[in-house]
C-alpha atoms as a PDB file:
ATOM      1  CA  UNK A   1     160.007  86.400 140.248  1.00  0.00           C
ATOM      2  CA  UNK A   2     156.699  84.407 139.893  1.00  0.00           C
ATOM      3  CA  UNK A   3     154.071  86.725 138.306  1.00  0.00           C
ATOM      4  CA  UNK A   4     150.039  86.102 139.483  1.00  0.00           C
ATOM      5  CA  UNK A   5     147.562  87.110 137.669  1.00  0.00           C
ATOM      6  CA  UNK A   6     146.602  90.031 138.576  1.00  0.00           C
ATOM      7  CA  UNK A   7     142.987  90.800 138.819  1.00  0.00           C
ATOM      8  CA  UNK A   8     141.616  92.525 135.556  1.00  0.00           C
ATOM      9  CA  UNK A   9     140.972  95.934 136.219  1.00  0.00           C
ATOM     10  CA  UNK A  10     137.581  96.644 135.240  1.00  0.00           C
ATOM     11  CA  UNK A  11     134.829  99.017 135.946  1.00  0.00           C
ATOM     12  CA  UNK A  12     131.356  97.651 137.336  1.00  0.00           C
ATOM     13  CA  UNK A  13     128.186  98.551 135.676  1.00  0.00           C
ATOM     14  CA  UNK A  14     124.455  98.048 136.656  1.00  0.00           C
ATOM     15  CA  UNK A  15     121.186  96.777 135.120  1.00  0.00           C
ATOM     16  CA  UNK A  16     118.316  97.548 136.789  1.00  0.00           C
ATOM     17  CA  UNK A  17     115.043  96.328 137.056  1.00  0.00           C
ATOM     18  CA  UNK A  18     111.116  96.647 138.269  1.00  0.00           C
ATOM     19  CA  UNK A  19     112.524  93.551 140.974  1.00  0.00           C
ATOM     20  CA  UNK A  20     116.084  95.103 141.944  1.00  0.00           C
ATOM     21  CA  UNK A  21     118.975  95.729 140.626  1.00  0.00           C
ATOM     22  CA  UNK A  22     121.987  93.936 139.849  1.00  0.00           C
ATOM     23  CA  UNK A  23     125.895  94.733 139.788  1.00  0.00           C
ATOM     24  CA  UNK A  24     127.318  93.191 136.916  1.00  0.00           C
ATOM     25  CA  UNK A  25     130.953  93.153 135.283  1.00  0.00           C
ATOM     26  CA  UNK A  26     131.410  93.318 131.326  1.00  0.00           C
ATOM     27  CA  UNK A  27     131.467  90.382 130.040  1.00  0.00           C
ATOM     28  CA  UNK A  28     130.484  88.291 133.765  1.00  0.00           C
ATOM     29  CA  UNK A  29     127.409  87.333 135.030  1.00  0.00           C
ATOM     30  CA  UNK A  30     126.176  89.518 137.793  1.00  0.00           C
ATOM     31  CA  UNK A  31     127.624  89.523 140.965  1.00  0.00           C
ATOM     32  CA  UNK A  32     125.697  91.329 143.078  1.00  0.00           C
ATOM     33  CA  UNK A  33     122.199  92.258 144.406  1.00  0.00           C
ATOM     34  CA  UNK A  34     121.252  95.385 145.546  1.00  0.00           C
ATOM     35  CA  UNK A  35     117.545  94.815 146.429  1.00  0.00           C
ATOM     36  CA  UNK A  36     114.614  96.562 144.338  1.00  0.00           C
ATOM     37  CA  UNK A  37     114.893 100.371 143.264  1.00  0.00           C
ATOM     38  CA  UNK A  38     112.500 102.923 143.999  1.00  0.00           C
ATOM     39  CA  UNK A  39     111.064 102.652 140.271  1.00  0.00           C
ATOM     40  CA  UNK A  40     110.230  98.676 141.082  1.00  0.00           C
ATOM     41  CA  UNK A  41     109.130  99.145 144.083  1.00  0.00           C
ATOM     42  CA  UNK A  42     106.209 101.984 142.715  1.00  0.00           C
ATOM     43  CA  UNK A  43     105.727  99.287 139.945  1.00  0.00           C
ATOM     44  CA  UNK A  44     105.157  96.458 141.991  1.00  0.00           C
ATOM     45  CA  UNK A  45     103.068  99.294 144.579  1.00  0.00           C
ATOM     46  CA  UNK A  46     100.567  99.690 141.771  1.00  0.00           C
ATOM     47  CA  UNK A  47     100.467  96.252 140.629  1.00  0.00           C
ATOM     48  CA  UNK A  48      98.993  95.144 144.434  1.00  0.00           C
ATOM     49  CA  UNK A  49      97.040  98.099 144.951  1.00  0.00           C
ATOM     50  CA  UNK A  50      95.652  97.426 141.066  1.00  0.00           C
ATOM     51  CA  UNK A  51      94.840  93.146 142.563  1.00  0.00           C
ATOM     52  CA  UNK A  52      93.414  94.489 145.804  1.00  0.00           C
ATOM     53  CA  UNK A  53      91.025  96.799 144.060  1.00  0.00           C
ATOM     54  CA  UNK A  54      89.862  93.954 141.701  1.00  0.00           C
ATOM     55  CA  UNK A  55      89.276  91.599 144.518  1.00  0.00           C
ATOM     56  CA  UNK A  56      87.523  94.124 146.372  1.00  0.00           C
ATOM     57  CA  UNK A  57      85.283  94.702 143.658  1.00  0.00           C
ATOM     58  CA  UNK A  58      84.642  91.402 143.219  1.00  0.00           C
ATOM     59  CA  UNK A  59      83.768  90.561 146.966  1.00  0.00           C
ATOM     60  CA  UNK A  60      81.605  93.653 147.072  1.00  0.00           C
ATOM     61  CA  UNK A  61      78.854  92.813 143.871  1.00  0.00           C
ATOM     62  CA  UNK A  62      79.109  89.106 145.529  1.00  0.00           C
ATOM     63  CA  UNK A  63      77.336  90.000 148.438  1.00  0.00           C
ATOM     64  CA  UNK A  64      74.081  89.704 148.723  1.00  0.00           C
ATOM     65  CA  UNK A  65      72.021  93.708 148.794  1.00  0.00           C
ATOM     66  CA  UNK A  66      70.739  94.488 152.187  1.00  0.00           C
ATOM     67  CA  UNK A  67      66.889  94.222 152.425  1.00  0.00           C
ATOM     68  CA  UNK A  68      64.854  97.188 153.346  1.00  0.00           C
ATOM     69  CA  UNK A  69      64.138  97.736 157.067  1.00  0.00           C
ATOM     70  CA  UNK A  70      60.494  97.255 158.016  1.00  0.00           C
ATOM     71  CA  UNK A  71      59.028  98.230 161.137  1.00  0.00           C
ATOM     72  CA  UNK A  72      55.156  97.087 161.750  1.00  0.00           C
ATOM     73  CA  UNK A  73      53.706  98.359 164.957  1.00  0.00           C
ATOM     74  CA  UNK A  74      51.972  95.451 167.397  1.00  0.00           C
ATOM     75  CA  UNK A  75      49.748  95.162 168.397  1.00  0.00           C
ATOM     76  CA  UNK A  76      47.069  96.661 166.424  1.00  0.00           C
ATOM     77  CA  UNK A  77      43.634  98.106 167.347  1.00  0.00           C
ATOM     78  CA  UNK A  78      40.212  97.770 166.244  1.00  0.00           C
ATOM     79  CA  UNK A  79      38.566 100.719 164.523  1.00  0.00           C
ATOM     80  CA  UNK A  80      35.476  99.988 166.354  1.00  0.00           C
ATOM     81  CA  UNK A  81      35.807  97.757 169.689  1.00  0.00           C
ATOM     82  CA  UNK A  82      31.640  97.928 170.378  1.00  0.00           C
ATOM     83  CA  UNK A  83      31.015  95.684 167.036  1.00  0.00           C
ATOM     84  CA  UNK A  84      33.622  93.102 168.114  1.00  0.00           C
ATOM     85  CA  UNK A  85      32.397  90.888 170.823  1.00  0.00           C
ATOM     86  CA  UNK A  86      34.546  90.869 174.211  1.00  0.00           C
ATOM     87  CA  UNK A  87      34.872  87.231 173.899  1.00  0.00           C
ATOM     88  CA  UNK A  88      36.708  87.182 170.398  1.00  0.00           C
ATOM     89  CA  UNK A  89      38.678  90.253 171.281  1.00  0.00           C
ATOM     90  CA  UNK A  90      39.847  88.068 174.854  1.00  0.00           C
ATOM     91  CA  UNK A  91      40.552  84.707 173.223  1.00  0.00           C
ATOM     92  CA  UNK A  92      41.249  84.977 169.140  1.00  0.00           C
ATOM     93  CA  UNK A  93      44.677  87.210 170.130  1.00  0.00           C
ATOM     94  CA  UNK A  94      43.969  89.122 166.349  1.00  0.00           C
ATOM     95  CA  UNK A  95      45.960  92.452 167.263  1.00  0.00           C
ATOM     96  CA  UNK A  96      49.113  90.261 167.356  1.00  0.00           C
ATOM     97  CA  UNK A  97      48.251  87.795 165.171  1.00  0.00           C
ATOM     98  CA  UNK A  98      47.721  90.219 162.316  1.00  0.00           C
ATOM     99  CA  UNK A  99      50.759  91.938 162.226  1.00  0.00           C
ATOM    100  CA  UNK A 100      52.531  88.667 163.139  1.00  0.00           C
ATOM    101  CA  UNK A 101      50.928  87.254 160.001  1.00  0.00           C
ATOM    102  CA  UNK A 102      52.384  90.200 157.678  1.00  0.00           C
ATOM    103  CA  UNK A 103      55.940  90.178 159.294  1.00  0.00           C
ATOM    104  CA  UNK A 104      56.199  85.667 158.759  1.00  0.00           C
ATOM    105  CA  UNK A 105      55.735  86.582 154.929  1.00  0.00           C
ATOM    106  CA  UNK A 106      57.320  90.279 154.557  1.00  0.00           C
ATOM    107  CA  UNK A 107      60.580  88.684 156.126  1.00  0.00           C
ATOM    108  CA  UNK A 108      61.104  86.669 152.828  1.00  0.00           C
ATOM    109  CA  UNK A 109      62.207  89.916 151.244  1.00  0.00           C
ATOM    110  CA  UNK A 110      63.131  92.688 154.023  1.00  0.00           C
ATOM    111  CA  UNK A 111      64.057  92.781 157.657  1.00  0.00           C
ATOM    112  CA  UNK A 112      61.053  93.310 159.359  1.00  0.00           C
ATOM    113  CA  UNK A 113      60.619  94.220 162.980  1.00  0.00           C
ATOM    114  CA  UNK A 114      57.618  94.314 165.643  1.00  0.00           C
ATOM    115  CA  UNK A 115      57.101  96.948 167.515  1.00  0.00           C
ATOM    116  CA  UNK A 116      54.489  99.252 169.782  1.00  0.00           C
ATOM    117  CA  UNK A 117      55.419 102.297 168.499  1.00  0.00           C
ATOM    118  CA  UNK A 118      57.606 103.905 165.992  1.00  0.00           C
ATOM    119  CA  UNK A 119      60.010 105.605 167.997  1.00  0.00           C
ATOM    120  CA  UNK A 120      64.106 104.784 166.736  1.00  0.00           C
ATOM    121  CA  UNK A 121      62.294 103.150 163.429  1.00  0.00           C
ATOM    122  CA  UNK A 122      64.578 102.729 160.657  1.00  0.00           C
ATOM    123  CA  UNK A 123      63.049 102.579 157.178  1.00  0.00           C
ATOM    124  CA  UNK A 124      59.578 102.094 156.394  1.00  0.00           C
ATOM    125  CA  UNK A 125      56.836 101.853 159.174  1.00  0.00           C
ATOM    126  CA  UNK A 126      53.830 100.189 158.397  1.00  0.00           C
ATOM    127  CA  UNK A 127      50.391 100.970 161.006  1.00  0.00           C
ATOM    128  CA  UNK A 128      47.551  98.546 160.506  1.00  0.00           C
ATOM    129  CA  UNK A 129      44.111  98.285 162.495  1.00  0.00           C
ATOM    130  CA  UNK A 130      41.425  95.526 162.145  1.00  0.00           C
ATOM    131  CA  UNK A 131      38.754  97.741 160.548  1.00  0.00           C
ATOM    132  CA  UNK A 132      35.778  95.134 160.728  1.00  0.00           C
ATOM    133  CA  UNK A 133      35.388  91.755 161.917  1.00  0.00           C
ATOM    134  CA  UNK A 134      32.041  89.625 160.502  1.00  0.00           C
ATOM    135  CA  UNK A 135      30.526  86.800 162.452  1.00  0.00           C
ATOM    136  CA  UNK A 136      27.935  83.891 161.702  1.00  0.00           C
ATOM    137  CA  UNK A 137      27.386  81.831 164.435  1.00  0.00           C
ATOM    138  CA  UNK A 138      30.030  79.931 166.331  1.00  0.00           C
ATOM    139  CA  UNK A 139      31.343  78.192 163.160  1.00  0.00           C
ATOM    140  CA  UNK A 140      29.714  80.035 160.468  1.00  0.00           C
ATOM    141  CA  UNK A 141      31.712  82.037 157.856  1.00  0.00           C
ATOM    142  CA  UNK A 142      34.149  84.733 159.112  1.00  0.00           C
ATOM    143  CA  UNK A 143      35.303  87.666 157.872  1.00  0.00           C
ATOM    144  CA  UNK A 144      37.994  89.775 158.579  1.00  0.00           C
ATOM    145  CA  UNK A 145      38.751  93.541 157.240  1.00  0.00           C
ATOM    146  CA  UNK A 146      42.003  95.200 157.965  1.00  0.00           C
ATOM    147  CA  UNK A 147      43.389  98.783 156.866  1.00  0.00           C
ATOM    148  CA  UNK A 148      47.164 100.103 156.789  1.00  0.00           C
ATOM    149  CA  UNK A 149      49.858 102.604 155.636  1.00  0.00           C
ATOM    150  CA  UNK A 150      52.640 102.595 155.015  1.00  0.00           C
ATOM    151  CA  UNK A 151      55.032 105.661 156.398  1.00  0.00           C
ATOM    152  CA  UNK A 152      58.469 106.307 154.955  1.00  0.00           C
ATOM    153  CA  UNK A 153      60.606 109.340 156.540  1.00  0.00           C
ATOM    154  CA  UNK A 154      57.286 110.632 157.671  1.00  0.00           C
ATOM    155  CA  UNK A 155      55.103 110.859 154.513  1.00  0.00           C
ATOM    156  CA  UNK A 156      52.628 108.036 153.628  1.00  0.00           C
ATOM    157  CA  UNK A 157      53.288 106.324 150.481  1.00  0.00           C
ATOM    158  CA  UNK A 158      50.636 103.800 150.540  1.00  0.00           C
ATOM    159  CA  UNK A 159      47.642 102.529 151.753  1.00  0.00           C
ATOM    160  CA  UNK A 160      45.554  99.428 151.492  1.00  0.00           C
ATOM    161  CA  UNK A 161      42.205  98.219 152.854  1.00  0.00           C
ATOM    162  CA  UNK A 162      41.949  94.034 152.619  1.00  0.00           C
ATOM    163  CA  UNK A 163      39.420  91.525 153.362  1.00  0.00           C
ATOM    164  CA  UNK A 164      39.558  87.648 153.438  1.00  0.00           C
ATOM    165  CA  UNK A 165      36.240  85.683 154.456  1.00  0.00           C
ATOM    166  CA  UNK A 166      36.303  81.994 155.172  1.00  0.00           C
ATOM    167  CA  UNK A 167      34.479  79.029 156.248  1.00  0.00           C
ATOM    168  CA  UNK A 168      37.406  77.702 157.816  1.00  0.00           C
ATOM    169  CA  UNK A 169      38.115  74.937 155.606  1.00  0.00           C
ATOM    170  CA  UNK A 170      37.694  70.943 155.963  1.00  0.00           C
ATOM    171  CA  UNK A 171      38.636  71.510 159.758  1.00  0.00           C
ATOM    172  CA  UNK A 172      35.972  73.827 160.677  1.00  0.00           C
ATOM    173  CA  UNK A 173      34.314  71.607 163.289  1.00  0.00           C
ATOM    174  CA  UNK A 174      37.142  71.626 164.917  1.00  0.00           C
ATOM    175  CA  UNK A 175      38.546  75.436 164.039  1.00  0.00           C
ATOM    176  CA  UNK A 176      36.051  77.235 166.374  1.00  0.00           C
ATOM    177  CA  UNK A 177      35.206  80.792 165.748  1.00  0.00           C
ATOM    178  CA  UNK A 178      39.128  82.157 166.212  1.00  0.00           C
ATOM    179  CA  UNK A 179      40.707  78.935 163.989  1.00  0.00           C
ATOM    180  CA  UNK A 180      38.756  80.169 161.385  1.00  0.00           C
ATOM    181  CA  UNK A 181      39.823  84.436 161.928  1.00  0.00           C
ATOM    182  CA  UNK A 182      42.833  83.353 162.130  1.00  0.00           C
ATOM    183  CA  UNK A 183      42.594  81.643 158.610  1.00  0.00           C
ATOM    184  CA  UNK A 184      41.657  84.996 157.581  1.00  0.00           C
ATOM    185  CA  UNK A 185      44.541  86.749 159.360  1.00  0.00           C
ATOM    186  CA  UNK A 186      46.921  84.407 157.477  1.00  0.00           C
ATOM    187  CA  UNK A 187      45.592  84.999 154.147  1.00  0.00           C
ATOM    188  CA  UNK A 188      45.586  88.804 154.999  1.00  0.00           C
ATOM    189  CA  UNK A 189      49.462  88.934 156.036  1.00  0.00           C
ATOM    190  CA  UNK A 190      50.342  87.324 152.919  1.00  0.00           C
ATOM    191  CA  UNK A 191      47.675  89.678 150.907  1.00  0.00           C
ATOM    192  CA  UNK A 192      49.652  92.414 152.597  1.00  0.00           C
ATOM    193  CA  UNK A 193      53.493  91.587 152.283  1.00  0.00           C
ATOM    194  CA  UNK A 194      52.723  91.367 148.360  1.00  0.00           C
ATOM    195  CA  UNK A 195      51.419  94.866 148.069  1.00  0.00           C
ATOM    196  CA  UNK A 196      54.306  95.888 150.176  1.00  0.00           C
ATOM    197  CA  UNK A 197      56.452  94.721 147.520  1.00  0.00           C
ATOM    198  CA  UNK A 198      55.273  97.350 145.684  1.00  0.00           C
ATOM    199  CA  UNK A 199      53.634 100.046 147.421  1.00  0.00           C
ATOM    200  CA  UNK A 200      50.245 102.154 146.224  1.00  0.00           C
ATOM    201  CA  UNK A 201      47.890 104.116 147.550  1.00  0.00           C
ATOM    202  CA  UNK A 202      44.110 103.051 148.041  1.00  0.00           C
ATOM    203  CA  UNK A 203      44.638  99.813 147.003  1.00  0.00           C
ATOM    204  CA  UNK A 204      41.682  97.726 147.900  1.00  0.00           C
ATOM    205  CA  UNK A 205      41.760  93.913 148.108  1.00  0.00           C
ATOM    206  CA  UNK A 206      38.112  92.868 148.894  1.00  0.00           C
ATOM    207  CA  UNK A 207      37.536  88.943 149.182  1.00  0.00           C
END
């Protein structure tokens, strides 16, 4: 009688692991694959949770900081309306073009916001009023005086009191008496957004 070869009797071991686990005879190369064990499969857990956490970290100082929120109230109001003449009041427009001054250069470094009062404000609000405004003849020199503070969660924290005067430059025959105000009302919105950089009260800026 023909004898086969019979197949060795042999037991089966295993080697495991952190990717799976494989069934292997002595002596033979595995065999078999019996997917990842529970000790992998925490290994290989930790090792994405570890590269998520990096990445995160990563995206979050690479964005850029959120600026502060500004609110300036517009428009603004003379301290005195019976030393400003009716006629620069109608046409020179300098209760919005004050504060619309301030926000064009505060912008650069916070989100700024108009508005005519401060109700649902978020952050700082800052309340200016055009405190003086000097005249010399049609197209004399100007000047322009202007007070604020600024209000964070109800308490003041600064205050400033600025003037700019001007002549209105090389244009001023053709500037008229509000080209050259609003000269000064560009000059003072820049002279403000730099003290709001850094806040102080009675800080006077006198041209």
């Amino acid at each position: 009688m023909d004898h086969q070869d019979a197949a060795p009797n042999v037991a089966w071991g295993a080697v495991s692991g952190a990717s799976g686990r494989w069934r292997v005879r002595p002596g033979i190369d595995p065999v078999g694959y019996e997917g990842p064990s529970r000790q992998g499969v925490s290994m290989i857990a930790r090792r994405l949770l570890a590269s998520v956490l990096t990445i995160g970290s990563f995206v979050l100082f690479a964005l850029p900081v959120a600026a502060d929120s500004l609110t300036i109230l517009s428009p603004i109001d003379f301290a005195d309306r019976e030393q400003v003449r009716d006629a620069v009041e109608a046409e020179c427009e300098l209760q919005t073009k004050v504060p619309a001054y301030i926000k064009a250069y505060a912008e650069k470094r916070a989100s700024v916001t108009l508005a005519p009062d401060a109700k649902g404000a978020r952050g700082r609000v800052l309340r200016v009023e055009i405190a003086e405004v000097r005249e010399s003849g049609r197209a004399g020199p100007k000047a322009l005086t202007i007070e604020g503070e600024l209000v964070e969660n109800g308490r003041v924290i600064g205050t400033i009191r600025a003037r700019r005067t001007s002549v209105g430059g090389p244009l001023v025959g053709f500037r008229g008496q509000c080209g050259i105000l609003h000269r000064c009302a560009k000059a003072l919105g820049k002279d403000v957004a730099r003290w709001l950089e850094a806040p102080a009260m009675g800080v006077e800026l006198m041209n």
